[in-house]
N, C-alpha and C. Protein backbone atom coordinates (compact mmCIF):
# COMPACT_ATOMS: atom_id res chain seq x y z
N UNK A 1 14.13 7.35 -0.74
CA UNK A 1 14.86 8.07 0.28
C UNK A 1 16.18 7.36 0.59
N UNK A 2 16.05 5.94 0.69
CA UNK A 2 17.29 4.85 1.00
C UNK A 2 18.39 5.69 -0.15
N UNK A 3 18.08 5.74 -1.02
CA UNK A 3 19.03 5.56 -2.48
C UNK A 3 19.58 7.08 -2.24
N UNK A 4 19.09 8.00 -2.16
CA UNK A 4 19.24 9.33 -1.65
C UNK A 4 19.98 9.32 -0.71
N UNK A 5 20.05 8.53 0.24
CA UNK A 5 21.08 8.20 1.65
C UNK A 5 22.56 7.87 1.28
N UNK A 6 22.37 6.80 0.16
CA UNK A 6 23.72 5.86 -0.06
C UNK A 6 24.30 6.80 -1.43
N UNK A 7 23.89 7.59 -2.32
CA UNK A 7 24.24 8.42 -2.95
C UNK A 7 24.83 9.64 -2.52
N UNK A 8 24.35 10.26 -1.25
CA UNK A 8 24.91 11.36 -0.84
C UNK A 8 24.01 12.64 -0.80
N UNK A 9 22.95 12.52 -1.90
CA UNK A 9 22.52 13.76 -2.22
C UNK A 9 20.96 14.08 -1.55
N UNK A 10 20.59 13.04 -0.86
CA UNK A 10 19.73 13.52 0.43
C UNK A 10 20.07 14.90 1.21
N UNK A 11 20.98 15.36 1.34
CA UNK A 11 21.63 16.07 2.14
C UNK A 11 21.62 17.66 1.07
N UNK A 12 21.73 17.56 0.14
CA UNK A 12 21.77 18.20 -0.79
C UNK A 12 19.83 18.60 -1.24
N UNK A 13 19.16 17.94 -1.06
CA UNK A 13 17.56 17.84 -1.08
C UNK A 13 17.27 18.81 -0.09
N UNK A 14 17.87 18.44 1.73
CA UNK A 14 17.73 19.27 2.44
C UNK A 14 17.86 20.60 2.79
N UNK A 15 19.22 21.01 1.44
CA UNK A 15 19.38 22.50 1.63
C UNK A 15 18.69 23.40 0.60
N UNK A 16 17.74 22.68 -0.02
CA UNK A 16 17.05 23.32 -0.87
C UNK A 16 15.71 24.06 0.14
N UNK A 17 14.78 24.69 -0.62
CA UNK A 17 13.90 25.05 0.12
C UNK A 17 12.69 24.35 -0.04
N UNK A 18 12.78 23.20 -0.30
CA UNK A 18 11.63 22.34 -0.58
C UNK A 18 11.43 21.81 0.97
N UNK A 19 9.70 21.65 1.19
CA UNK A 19 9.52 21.36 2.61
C UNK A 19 9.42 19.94 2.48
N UNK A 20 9.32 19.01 4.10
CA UNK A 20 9.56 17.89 4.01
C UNK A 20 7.78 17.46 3.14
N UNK A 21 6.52 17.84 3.17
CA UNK A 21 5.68 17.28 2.36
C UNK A 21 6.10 17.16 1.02
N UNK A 22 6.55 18.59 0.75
CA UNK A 22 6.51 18.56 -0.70
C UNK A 22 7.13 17.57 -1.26
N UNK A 23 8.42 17.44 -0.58
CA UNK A 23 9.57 16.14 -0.82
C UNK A 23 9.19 14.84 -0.97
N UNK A 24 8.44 14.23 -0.06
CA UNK A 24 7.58 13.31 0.01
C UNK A 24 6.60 13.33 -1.24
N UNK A 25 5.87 13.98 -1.33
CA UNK A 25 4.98 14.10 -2.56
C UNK A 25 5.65 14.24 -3.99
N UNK A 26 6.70 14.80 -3.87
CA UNK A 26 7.28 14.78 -5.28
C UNK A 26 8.16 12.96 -5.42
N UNK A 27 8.54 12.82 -4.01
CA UNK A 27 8.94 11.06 -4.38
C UNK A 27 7.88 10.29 -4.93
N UNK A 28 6.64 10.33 -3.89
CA UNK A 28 5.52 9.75 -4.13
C UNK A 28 4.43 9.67 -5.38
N UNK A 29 4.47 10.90 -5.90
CA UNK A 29 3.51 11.24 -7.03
C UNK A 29 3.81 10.18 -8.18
N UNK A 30 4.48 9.96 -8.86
CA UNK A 30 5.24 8.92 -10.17
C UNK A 30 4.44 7.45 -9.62
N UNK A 31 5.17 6.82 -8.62
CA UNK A 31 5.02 6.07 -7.67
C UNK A 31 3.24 5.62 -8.04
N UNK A 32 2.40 6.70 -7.30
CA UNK A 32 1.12 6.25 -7.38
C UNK A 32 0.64 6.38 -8.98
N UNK A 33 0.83 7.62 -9.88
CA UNK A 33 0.22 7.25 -10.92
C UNK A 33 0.89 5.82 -11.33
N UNK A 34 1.93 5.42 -11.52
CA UNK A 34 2.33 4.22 -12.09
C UNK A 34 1.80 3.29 -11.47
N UNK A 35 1.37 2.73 -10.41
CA UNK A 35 0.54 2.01 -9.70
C UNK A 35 -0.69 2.02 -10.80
N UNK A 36 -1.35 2.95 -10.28
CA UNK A 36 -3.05 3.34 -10.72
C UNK A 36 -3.07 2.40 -12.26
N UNK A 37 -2.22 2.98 -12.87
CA UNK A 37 -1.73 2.40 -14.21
C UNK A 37 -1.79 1.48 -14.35
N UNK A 38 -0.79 0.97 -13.39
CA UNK A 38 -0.53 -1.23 -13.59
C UNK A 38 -1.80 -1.85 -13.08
N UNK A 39 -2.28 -1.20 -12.45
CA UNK A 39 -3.59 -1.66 -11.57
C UNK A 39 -4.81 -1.65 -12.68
N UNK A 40 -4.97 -0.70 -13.44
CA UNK A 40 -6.08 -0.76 -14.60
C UNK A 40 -5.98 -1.95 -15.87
N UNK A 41 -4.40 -1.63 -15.92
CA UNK A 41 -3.91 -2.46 -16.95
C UNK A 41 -4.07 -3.77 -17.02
N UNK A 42 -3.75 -4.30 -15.19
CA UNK A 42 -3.95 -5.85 -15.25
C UNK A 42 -5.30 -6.08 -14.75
N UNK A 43 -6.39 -5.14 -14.79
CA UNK A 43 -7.61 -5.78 -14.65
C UNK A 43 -8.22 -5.49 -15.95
N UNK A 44 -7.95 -4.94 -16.71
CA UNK A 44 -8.08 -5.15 -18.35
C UNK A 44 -7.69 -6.71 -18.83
N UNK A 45 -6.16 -7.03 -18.33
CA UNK A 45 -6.04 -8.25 -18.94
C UNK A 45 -6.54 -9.25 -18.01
N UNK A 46 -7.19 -9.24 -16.87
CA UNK A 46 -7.93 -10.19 -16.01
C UNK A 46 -8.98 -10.23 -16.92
N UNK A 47 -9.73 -9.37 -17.40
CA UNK A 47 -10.83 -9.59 -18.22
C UNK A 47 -10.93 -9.82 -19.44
N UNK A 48 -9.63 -9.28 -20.24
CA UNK A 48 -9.48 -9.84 -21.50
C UNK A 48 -8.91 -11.28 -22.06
N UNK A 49 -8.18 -10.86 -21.27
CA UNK A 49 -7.40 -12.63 -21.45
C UNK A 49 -7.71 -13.43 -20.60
N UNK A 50 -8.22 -13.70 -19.26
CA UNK A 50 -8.71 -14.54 -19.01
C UNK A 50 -9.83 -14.83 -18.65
N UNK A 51 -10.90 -13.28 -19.17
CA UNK A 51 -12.03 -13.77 -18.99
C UNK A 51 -12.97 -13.83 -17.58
N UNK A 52 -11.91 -13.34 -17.30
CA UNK A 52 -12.99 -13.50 -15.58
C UNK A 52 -13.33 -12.12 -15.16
N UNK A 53 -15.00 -12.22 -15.29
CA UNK A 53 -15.64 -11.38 -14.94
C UNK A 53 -15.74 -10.58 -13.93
N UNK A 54 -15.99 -8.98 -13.78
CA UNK A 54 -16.29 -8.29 -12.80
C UNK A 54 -17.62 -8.23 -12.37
N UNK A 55 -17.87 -8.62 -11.66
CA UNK A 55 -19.25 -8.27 -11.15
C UNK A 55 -19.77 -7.28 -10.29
N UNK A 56 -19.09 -6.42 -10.04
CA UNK A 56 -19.45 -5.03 -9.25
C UNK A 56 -18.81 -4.18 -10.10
N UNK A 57 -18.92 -2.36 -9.38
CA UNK A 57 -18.24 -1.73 -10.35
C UNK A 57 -16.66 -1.83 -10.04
N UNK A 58 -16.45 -1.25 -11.16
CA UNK A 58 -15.11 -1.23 -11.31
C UNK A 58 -14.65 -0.03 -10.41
N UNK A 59 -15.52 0.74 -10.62
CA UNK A 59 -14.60 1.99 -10.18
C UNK A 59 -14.88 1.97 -8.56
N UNK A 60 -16.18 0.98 -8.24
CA UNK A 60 -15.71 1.05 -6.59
C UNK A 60 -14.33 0.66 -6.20
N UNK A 61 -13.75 -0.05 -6.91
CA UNK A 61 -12.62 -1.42 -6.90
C UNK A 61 -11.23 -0.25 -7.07
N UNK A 62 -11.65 0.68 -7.40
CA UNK A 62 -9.72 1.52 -7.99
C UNK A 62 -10.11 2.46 -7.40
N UNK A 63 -11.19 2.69 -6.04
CA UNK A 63 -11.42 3.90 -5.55
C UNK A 63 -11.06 2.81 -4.32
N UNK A 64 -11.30 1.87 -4.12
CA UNK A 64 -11.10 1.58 -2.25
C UNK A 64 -9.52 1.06 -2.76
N UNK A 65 -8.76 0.80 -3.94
CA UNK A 65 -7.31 0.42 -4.53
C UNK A 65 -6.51 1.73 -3.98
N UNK A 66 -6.91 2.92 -4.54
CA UNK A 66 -6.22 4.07 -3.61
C UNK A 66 -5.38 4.11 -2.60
N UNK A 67 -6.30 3.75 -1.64
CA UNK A 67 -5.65 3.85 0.16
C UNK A 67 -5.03 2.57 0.26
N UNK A 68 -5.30 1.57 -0.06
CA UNK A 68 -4.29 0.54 -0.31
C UNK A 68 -2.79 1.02 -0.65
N UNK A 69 -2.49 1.63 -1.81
CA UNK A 69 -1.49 2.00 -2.74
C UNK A 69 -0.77 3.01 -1.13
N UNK A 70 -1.75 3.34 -1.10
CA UNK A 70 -1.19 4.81 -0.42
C UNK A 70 -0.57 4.16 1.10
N UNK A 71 -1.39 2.89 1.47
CA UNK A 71 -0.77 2.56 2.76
C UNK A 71 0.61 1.58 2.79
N UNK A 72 0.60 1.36 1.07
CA UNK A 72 1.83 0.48 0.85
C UNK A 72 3.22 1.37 0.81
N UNK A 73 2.89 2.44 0.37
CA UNK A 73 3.82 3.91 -0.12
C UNK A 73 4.19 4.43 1.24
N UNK A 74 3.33 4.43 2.19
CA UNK A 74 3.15 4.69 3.57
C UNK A 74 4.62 4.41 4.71
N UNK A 75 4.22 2.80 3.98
CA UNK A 75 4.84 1.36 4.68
C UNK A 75 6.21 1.76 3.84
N UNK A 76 6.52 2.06 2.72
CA UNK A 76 8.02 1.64 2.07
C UNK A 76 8.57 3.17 2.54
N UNK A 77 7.50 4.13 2.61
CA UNK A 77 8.57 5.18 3.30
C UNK A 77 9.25 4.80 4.81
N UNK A 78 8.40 4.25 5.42
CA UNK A 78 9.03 4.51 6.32
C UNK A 78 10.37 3.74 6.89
N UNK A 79 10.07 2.40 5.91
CA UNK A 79 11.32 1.57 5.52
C UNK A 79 12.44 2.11 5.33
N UNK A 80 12.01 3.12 4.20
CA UNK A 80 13.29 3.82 3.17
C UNK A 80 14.26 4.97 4.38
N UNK A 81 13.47 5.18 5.39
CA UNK A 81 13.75 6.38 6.38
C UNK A 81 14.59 5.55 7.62
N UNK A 82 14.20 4.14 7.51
CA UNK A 82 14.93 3.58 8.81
C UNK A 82 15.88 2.66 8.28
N UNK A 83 16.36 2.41 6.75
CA UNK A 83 17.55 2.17 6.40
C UNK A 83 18.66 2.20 6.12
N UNK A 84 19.58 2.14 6.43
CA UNK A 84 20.81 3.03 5.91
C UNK A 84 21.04 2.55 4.12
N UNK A 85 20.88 1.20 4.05
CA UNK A 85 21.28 0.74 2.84
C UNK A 85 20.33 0.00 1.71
N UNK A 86 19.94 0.29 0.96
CA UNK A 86 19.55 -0.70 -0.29
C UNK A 86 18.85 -2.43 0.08
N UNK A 87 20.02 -2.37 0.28
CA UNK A 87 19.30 -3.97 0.65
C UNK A 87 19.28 -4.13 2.14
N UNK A 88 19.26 -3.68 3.04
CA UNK A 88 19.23 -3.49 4.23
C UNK A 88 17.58 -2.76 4.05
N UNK A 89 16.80 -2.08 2.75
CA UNK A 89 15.54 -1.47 2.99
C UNK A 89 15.01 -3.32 2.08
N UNK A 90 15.75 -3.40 1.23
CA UNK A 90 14.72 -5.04 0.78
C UNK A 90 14.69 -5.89 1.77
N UNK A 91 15.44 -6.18 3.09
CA UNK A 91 15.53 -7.05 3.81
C UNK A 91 13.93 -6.83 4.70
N UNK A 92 13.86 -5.31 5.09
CA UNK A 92 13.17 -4.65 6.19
C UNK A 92 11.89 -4.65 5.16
N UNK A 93 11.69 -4.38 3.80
CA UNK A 93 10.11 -4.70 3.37
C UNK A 93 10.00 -5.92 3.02
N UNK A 94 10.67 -7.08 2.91
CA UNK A 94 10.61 -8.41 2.77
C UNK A 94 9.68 -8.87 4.28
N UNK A 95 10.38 -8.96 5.48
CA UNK A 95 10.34 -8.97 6.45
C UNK A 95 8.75 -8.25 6.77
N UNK A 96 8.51 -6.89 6.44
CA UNK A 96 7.05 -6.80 6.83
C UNK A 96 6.30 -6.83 5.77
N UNK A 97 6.06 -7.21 4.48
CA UNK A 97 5.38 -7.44 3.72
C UNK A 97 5.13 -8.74 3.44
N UNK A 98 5.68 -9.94 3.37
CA UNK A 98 5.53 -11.51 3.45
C UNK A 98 4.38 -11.69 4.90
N UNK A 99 4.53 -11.25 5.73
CA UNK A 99 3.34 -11.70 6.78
C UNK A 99 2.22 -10.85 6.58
N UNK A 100 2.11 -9.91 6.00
CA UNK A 100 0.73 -9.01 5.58
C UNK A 100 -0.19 -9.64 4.82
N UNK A 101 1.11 -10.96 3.27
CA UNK A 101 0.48 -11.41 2.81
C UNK A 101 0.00 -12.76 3.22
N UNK A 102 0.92 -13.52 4.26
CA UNK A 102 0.38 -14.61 4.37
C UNK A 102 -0.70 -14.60 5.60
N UNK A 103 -1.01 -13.38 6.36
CA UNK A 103 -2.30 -13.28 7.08
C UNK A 103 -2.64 -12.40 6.34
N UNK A 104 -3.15 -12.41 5.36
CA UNK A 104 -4.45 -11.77 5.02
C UNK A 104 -5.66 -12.35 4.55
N UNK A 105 -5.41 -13.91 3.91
CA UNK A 105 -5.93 -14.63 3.47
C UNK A 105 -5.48 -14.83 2.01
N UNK A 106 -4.59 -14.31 1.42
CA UNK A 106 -4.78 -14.74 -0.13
C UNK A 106 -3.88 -16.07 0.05
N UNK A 107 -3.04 -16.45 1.05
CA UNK A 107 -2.39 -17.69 0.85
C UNK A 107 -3.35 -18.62 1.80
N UNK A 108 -3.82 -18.26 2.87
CA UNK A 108 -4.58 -19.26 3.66
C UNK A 108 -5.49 -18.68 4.13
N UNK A 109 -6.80 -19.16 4.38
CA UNK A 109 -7.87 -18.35 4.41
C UNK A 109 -8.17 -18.23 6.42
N UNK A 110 -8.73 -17.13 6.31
CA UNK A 110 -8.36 -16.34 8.03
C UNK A 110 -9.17 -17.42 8.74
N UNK A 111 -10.22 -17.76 8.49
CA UNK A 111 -10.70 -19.07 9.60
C UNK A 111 -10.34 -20.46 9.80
N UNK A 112 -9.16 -20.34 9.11
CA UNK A 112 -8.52 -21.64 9.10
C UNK A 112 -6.99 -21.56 9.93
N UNK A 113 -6.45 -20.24 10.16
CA UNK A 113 -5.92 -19.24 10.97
C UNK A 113 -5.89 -19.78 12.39
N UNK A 114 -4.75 -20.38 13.25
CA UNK A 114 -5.12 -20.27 14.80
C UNK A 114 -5.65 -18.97 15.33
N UNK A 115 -6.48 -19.68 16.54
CA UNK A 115 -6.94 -18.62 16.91
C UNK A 115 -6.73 -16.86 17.27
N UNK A 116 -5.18 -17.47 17.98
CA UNK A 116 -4.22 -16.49 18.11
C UNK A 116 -4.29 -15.41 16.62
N UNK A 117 -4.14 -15.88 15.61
CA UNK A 117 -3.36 -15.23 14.24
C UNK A 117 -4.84 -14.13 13.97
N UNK A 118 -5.84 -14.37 13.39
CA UNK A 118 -7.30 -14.50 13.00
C UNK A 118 -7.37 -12.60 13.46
N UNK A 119 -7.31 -12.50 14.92
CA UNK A 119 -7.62 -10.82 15.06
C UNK A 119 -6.08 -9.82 14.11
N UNK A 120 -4.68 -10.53 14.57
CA UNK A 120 -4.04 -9.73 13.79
C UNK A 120 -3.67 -9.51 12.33
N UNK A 121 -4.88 -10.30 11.60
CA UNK A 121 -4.93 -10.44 10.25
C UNK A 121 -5.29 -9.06 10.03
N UNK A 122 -6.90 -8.80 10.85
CA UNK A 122 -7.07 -7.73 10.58
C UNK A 122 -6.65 -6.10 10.94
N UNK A 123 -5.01 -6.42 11.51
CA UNK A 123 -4.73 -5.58 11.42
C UNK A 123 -3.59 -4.80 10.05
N UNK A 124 -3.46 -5.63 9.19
CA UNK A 124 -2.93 -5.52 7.74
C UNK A 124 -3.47 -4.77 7.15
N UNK A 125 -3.60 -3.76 6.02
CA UNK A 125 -4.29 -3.10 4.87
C UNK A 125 -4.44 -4.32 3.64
N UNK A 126 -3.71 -5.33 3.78
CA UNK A 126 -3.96 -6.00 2.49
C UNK A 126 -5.15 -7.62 2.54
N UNK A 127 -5.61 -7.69 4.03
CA UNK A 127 -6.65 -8.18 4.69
C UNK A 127 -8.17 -7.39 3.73
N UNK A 128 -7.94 -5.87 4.55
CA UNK A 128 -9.00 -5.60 3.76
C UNK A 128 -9.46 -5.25 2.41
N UNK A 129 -8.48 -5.00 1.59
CA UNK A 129 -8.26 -4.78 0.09
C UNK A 129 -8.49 -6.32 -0.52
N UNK A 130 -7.85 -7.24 -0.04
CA UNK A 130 -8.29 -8.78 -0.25
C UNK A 130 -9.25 -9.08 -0.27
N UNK A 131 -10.45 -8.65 0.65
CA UNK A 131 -11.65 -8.95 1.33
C UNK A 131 -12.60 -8.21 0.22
N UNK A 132 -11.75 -6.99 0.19
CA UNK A 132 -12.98 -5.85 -1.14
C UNK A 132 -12.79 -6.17 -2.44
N UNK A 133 -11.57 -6.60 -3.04
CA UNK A 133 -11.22 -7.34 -4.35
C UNK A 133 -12.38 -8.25 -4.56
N UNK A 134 -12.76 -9.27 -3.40
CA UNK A 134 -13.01 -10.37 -3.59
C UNK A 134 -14.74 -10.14 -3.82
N UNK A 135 -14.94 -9.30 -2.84
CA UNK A 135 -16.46 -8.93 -3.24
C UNK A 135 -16.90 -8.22 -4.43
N UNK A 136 -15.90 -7.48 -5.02
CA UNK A 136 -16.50 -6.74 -6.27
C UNK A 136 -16.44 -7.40 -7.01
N UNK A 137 -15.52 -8.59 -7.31
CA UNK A 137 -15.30 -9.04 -8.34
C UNK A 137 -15.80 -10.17 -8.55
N UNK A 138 -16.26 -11.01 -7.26
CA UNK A 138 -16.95 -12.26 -7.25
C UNK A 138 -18.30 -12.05 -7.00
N UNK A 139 -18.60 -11.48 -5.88
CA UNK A 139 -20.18 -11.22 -5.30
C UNK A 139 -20.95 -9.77 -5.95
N UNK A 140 -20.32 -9.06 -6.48
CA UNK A 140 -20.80 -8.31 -7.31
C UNK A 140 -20.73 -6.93 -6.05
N UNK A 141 -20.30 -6.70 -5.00
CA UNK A 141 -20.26 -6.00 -4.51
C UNK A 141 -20.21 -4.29 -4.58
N UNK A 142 -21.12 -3.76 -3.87
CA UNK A 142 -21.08 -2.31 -4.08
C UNK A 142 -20.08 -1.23 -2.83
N UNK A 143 -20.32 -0.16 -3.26
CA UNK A 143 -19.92 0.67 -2.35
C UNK A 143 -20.30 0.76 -1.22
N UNK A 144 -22.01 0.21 -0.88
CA UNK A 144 -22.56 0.71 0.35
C UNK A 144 -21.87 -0.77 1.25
N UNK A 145 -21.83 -1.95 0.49
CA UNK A 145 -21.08 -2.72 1.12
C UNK A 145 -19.89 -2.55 1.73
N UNK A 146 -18.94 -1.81 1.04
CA UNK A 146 -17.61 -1.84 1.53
C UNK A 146 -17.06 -0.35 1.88
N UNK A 147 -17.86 0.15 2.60
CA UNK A 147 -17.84 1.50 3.13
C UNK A 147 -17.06 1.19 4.16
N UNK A 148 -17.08 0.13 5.13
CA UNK A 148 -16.49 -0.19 6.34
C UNK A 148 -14.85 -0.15 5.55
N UNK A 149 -14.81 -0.94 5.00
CA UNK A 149 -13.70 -1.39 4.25
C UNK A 149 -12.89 0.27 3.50
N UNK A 150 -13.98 0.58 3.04
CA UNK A 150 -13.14 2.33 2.66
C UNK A 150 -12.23 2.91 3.47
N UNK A 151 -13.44 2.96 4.90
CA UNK A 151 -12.89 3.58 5.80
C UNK A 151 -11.35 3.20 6.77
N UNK A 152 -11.43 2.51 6.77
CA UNK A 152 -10.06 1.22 7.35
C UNK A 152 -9.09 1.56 6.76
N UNK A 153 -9.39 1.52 5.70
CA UNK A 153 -8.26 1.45 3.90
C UNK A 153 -7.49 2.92 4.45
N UNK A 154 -8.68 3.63 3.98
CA UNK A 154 -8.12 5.15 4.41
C UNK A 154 -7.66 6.02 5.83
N UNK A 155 -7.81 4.81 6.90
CA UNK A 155 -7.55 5.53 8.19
C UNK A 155 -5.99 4.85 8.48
N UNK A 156 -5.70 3.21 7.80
CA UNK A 156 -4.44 3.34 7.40
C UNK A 156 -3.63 3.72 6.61
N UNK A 157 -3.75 4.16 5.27
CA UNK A 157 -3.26 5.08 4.49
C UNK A 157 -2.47 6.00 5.36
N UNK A 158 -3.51 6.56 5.89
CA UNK A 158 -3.28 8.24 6.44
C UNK A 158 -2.20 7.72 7.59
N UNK A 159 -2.48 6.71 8.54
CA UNK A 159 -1.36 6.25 9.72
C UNK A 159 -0.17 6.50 9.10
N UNK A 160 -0.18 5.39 7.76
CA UNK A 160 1.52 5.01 7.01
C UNK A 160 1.73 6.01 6.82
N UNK A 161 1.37 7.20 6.20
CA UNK A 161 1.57 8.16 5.48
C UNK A 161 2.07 8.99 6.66
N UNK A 162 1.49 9.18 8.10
CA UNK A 162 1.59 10.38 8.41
C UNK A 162 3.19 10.12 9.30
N UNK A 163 2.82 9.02 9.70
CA UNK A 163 3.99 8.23 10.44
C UNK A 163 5.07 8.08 9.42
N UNK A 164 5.47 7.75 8.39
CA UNK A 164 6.49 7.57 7.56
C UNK A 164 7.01 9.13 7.34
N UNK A 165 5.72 10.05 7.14
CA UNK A 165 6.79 11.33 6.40
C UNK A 165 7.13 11.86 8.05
N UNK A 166 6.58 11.63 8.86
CA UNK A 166 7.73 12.13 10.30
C UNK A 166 8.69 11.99 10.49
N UNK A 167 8.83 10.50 10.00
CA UNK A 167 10.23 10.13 10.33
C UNK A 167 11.32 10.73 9.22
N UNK A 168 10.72 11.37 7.95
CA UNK A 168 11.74 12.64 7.47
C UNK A 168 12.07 13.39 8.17
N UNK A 169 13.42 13.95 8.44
CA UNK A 169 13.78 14.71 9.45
C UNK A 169 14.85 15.59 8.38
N UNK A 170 14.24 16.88 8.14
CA UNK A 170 15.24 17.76 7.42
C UNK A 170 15.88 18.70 8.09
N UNK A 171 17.46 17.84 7.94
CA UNK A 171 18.18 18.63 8.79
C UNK A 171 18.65 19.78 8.10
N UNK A 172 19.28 21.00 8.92
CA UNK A 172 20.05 21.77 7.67
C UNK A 172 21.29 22.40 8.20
């Protein structure tokens, strides 16, 4: 949407008769299959080349990966909608994506976390995708396990998602 802004032809999008979902979904669609993609691809080479085993299913693992994807897509729309410029949108997902990752645990683990930090870990999507990675693939984890974790995944998804395409505003 940023690039659409600084090009000019956002404006030109708007006088078409395409509605603001569809718009969104036609940005978005590429976006997630190419995800889904890189996401299969490098757990092929997690297992081929280095060998490290899955121990749950797989497909619980690229079914709770979904709402992840979708809450990251969520998050960069709504970036892309409150930037005017290019790097003015890398500054603004730098800025909220570096603390998602360093409270979630993949750089420091949450009980080691002041106390303070520890509850707003779990308010990240990449807390709980961290948490479900870690069980399928280490503890052998199933679905009935990480149902909690589905649900989370997907009730932020739907937040980013619903909140980002609002802030499309097609003027005409």
């Amino acid at each position: 949407i940023v690039r659409e802004k600084e090009l000019g032809t956002l404006e030109q999008l708007y006088m078409t008769p395409v509605r603001r979902g569809e718009l969104i979904l036609g940005k978005m669609a590429p976006y997630i299959a190419l995800t889904i993609l890189e996401f299969c691809f490098i757990a092929f080479l997690m297992w081929l080349v280095f060998q490290v085993p899955i121990h749950g299913p797989f497909t619980t693992l690229l079914v709770l990966s979904i709402p992840f994807f979708l809450a990251n897509l969520g998050v960069g729309l709504w970036i892309s909608t409150r930037a005017a410029t290019r790097e003015a949108a890398s500054q603004m997902a730098l800025g909220t994506f570096l603390p998602s990752i360093f409270l979630s645990g993949y750089v420091f683990p949450i009980d080691s976390m002041p106390w303070i930090l520890q509850p707003l870990a779990y308010c990240f999507h990449t807390t709980w995708m961290i948490d479900a990675s870690r069980s399928v693939i280490l503890r052998g984890g199933s679905w009935n396990e990480l149902s909690q974790h589905a649900l989370v995944l997907a009730g932020m998804a739907l937040a980013a998602l619903v909140f980002g395409t609002l802030q499309v505003q097609k003027r005409v």
